[in-house]
N, C-alpha and C. Protein backbone atom coordinates (compact mmCIF):
# COMPACT_ATOMS: atom_id res chain seq x y z
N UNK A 1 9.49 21.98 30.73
CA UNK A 1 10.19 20.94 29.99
C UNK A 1 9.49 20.73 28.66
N UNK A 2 10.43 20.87 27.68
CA UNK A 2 9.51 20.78 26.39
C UNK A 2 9.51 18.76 25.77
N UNK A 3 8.93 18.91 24.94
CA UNK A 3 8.65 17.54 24.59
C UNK A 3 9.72 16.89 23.80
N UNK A 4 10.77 17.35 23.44
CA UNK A 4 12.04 17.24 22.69
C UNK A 4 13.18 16.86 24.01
N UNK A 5 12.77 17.42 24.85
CA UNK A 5 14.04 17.33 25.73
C UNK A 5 13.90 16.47 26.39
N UNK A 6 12.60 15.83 27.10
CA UNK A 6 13.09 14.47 27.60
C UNK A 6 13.24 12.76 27.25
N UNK A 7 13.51 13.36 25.72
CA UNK A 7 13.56 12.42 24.51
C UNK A 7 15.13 12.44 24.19
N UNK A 8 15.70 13.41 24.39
CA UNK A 8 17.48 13.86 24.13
C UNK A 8 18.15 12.79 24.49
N UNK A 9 19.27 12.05 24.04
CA UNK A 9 20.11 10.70 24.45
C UNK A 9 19.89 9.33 24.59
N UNK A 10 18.34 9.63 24.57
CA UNK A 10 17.75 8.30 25.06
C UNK A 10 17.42 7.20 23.67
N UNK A 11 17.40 5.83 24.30
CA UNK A 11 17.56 4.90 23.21
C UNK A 11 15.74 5.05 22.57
N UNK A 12 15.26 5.05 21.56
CA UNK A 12 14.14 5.15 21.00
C UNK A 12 13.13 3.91 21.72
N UNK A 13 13.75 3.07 21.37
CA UNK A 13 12.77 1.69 21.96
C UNK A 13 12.87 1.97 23.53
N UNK A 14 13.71 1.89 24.44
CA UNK A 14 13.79 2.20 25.48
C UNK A 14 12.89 2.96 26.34
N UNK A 15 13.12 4.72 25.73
CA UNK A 15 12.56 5.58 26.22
C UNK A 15 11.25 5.84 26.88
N UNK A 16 11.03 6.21 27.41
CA UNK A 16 9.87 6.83 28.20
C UNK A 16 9.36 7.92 28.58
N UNK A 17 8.13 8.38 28.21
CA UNK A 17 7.93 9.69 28.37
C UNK A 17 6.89 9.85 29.76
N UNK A 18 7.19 10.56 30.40
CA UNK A 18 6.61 10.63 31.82
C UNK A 18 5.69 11.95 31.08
N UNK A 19 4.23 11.66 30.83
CA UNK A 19 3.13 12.30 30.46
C UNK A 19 2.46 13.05 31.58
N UNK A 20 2.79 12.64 32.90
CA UNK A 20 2.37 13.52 34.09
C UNK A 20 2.70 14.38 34.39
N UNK A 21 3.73 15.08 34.05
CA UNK A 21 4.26 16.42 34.03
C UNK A 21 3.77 17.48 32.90
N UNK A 22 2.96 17.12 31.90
CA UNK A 22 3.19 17.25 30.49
C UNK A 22 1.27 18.27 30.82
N UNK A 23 1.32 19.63 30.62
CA UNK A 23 -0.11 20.43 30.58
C UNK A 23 -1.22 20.01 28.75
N UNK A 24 -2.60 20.37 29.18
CA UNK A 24 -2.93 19.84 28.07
C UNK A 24 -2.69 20.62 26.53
N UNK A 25 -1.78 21.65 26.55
CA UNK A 25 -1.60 22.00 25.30
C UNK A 25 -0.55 21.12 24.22
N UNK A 26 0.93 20.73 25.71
CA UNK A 26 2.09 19.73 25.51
C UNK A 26 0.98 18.49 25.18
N UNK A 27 0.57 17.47 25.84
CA UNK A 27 0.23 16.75 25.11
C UNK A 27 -1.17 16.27 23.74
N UNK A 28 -1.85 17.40 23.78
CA UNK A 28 -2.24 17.73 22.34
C UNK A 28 -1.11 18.03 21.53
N UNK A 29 -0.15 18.62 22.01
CA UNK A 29 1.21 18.27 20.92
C UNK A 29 1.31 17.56 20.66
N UNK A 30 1.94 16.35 21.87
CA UNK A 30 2.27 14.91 21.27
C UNK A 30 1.54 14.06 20.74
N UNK A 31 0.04 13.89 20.97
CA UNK A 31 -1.18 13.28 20.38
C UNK A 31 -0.64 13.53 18.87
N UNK A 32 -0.49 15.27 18.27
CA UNK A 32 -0.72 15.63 16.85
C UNK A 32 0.47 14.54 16.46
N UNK A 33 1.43 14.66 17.19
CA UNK A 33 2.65 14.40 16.39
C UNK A 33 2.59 12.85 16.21
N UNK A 34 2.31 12.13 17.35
CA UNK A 34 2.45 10.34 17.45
C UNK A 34 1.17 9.89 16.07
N UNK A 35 0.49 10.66 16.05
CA UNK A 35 -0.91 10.32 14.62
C UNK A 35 -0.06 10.80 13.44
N UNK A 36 0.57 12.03 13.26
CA UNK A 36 1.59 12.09 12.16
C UNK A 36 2.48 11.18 11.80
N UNK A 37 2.92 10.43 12.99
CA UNK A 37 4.29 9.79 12.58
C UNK A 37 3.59 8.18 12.18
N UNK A 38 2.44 7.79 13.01
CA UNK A 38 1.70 6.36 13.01
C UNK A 38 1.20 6.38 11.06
N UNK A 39 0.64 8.10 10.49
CA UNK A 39 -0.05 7.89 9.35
C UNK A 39 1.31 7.60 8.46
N UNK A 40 2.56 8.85 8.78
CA UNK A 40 3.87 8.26 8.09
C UNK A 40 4.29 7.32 7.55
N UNK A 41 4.18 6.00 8.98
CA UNK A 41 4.67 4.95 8.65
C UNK A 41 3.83 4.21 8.19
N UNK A 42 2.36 4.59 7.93
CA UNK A 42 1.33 3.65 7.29
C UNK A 42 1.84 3.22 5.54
N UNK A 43 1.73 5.17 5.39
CA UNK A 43 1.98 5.34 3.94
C UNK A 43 3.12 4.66 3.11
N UNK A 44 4.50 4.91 4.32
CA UNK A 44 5.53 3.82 3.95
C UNK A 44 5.37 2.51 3.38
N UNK A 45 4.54 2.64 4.46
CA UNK A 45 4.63 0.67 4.27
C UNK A 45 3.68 0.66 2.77
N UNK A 46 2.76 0.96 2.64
CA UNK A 46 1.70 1.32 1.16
C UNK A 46 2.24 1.68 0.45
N UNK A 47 2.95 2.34 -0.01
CA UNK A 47 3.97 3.30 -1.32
C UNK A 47 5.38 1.69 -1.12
N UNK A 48 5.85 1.32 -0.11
CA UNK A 48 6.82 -0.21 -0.59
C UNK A 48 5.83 -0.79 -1.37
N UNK A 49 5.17 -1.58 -0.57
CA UNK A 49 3.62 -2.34 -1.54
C UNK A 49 3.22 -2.76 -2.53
N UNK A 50 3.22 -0.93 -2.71
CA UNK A 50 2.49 -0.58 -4.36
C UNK A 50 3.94 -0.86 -5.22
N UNK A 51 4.72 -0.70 -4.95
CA UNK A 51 5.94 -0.86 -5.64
C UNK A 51 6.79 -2.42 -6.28
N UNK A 52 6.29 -3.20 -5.11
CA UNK A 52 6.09 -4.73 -5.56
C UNK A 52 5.37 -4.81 -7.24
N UNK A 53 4.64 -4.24 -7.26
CA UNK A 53 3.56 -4.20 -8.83
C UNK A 53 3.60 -2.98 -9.77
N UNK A 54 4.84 -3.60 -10.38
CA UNK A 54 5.03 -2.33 -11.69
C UNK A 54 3.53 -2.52 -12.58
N UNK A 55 3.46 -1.34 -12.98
CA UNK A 55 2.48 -0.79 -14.03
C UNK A 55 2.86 -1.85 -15.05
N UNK A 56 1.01 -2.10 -15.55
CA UNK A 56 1.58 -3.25 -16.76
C UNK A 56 1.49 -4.52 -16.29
N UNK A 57 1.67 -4.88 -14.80
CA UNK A 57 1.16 -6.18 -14.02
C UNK A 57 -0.35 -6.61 -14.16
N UNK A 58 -0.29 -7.73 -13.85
CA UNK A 58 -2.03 -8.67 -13.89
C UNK A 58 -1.89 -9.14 -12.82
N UNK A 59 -2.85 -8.54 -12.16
CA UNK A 59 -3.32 -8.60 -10.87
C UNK A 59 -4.67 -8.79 -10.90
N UNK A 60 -5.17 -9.84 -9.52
CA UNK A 60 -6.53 -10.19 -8.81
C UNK A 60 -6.63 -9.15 -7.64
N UNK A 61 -7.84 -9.43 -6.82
CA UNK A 61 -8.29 -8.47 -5.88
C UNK A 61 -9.89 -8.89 -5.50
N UNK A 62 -9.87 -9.11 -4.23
CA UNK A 62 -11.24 -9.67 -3.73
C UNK A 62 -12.50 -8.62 -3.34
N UNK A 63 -12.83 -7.99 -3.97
CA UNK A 63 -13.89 -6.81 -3.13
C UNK A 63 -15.29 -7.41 -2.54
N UNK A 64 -15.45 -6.70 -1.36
CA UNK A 64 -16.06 -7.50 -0.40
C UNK A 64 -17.53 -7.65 -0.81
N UNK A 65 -18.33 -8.55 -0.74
CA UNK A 65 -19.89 -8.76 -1.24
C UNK A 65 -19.21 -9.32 -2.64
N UNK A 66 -18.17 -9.54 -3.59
CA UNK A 66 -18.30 -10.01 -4.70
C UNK A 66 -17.45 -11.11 -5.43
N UNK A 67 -17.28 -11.34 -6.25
CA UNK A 67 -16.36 -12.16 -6.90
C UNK A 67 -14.87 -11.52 -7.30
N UNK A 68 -13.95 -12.81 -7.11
CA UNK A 68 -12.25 -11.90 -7.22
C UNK A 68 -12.37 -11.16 -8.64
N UNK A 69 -12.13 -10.16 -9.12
CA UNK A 69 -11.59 -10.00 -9.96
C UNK A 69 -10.23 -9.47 -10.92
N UNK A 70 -10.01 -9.63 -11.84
CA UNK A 70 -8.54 -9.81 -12.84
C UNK A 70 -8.45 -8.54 -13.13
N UNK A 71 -7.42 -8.05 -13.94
CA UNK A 71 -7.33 -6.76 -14.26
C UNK A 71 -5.59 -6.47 -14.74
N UNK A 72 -5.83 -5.29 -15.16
CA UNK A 72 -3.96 -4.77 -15.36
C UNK A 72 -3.93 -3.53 -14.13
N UNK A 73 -2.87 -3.15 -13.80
CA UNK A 73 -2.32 -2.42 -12.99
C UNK A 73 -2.20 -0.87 -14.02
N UNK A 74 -2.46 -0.15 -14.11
CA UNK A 74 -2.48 0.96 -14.95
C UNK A 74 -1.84 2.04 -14.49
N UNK A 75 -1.71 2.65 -12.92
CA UNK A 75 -1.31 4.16 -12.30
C UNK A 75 -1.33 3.80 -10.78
N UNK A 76 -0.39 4.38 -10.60
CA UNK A 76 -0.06 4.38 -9.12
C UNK A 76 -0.64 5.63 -8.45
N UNK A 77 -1.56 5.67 -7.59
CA UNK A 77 -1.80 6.67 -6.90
C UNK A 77 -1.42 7.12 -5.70
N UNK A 78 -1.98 8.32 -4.85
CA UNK A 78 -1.22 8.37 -3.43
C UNK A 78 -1.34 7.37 -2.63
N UNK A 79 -2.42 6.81 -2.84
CA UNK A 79 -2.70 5.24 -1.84
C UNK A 79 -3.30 4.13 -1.84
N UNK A 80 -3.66 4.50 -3.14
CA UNK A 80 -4.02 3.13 -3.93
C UNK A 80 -3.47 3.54 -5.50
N UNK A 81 -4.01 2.37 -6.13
CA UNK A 81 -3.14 1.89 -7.62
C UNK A 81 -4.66 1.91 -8.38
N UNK A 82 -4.48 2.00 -9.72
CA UNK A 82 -5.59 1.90 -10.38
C UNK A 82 -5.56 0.81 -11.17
N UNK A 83 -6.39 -0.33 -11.30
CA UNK A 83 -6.55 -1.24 -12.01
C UNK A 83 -7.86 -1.52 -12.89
N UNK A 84 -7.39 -1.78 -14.41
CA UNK A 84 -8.76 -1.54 -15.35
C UNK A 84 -9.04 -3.45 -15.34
N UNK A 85 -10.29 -3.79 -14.84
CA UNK A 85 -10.73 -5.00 -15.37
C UNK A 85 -10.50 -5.56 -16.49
N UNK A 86 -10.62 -7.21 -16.73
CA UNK A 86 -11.21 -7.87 -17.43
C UNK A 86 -12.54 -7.39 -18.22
N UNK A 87 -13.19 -6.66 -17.09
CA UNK A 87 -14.99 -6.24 -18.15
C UNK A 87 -14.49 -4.93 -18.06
N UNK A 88 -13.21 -4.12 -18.33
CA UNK A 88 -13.32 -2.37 -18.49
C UNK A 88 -13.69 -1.71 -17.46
N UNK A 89 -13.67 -2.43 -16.18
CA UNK A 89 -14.29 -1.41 -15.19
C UNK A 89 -12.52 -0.96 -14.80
N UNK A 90 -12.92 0.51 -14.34
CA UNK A 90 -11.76 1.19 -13.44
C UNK A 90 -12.11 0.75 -12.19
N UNK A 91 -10.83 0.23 -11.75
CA UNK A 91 -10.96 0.43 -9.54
C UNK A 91 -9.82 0.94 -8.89
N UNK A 92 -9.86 1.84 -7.79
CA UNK A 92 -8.91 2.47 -7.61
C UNK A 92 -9.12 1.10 -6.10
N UNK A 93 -7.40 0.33 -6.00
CA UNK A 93 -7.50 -0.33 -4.94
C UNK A 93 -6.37 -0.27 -4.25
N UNK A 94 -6.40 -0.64 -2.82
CA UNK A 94 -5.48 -0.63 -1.95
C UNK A 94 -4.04 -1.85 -2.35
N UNK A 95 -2.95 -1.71 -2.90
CA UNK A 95 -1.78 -2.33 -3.01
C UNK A 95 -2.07 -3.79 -1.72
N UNK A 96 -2.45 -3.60 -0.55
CA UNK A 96 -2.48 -4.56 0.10
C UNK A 96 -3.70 -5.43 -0.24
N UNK A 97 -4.53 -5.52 -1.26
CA UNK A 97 -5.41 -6.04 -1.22
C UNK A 97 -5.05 -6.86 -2.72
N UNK A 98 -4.12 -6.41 -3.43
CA UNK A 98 -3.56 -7.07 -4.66
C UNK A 98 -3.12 -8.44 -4.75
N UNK A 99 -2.78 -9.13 -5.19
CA UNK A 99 -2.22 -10.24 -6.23
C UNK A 99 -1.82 -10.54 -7.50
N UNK A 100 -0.37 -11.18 -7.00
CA UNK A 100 -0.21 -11.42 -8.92
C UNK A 100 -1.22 -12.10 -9.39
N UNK A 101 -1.01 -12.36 -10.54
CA UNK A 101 -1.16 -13.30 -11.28
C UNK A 101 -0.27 -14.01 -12.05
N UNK A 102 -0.34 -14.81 -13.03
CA UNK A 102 0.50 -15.77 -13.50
C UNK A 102 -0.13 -15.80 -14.33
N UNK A 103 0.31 -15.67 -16.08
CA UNK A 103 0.19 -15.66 -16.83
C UNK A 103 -0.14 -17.05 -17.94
N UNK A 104 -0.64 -18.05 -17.62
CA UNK A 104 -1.27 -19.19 -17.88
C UNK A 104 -0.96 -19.63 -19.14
N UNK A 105 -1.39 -18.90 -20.07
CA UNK A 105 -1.76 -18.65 -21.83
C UNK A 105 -0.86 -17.97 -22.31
N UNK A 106 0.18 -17.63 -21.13
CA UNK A 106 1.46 -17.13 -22.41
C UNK A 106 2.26 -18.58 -23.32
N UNK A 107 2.71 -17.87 -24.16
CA UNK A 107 3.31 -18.29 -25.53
C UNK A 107 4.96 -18.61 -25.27
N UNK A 108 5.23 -17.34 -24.59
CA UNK A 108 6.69 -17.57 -24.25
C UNK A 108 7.56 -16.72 -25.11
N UNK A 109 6.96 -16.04 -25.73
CA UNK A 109 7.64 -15.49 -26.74
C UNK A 109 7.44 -13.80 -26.35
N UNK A 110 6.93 -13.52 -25.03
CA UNK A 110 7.22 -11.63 -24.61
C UNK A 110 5.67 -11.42 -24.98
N UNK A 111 4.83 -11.85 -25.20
CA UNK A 111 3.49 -11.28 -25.62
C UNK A 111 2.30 -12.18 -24.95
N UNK A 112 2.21 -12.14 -23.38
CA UNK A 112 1.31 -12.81 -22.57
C UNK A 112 0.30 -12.70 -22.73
N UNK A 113 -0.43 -11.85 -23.50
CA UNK A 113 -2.01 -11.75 -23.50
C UNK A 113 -2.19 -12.58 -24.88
N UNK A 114 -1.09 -13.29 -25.73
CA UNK A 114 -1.34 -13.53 -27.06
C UNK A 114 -1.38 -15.45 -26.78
N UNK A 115 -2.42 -16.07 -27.03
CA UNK A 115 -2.68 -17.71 -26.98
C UNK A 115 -2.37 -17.97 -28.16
N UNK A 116 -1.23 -19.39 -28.48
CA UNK A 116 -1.30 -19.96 -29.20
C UNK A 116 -2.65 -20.90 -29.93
N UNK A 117 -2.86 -20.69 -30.93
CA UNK A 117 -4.09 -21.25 -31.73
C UNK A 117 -3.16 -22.60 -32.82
N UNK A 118 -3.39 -23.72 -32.42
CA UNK A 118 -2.83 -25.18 -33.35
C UNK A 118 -3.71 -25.24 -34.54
N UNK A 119 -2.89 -25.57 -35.73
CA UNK A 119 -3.87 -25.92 -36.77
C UNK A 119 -3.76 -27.66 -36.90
N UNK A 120 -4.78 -27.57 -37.23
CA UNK A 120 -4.95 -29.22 -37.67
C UNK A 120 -4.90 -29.59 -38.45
């Protein structure tokens, strides 16, 4: 019985695979395949994510031992995003570890990094 066939008709959530019949080459099959499909749906969910935050976003991010820091969103990578600091540092970080930001000191006029200065 191969590993396809007693999967045939059956409802996905439902199903059940009776692994006691199954020699150890069949289920080193299914091991490879259930870690393929678990990393699949990791990446899914990471590549939606990253997609929440177009390039050009201001984003925070907590790295562990330090203080949050600010940054722009610059390149999307295979699994993380690259964001250049406030102090010029590059960090390549995980989309789930992101935050907007909110633009405080915008003007209102399309140019958020630009503060109004009042004369007196």
């Amino acid at each position: 019985m191969g590993l396809r066939s007693g999967l045939e008709g059956e409802d996905a959530v439902g199903s059940k695979i009776d692994i006691d019949g199954l020699g150890e080459p069949e289920l080193i099959g299914l091991n490879n395949r259930i870690v393929e499909r678990l990393r699949f749906l990791h990446q899914a969910r990471a590549h939606a994510r990253m997609l929440e935050f177009p390039v050009g976003d201001r984003v925070s991010f907590h790295p562990e031992g330090s203080e949050p820091l600010l940054g722009v969103l610059t390149r999307y990578n295979k699994k993380t995003v690259t964001v250049i600091t406030e102090q010029g540092q590059r960090w390549n970080v995980s989309p789930n570890l992101l935050r907007k930001v909110k633009d405080v000191g915008s003007t209102g006029d399309g140019y958020p990094n630009v503060v109004e200065i009042r004369k007196r």
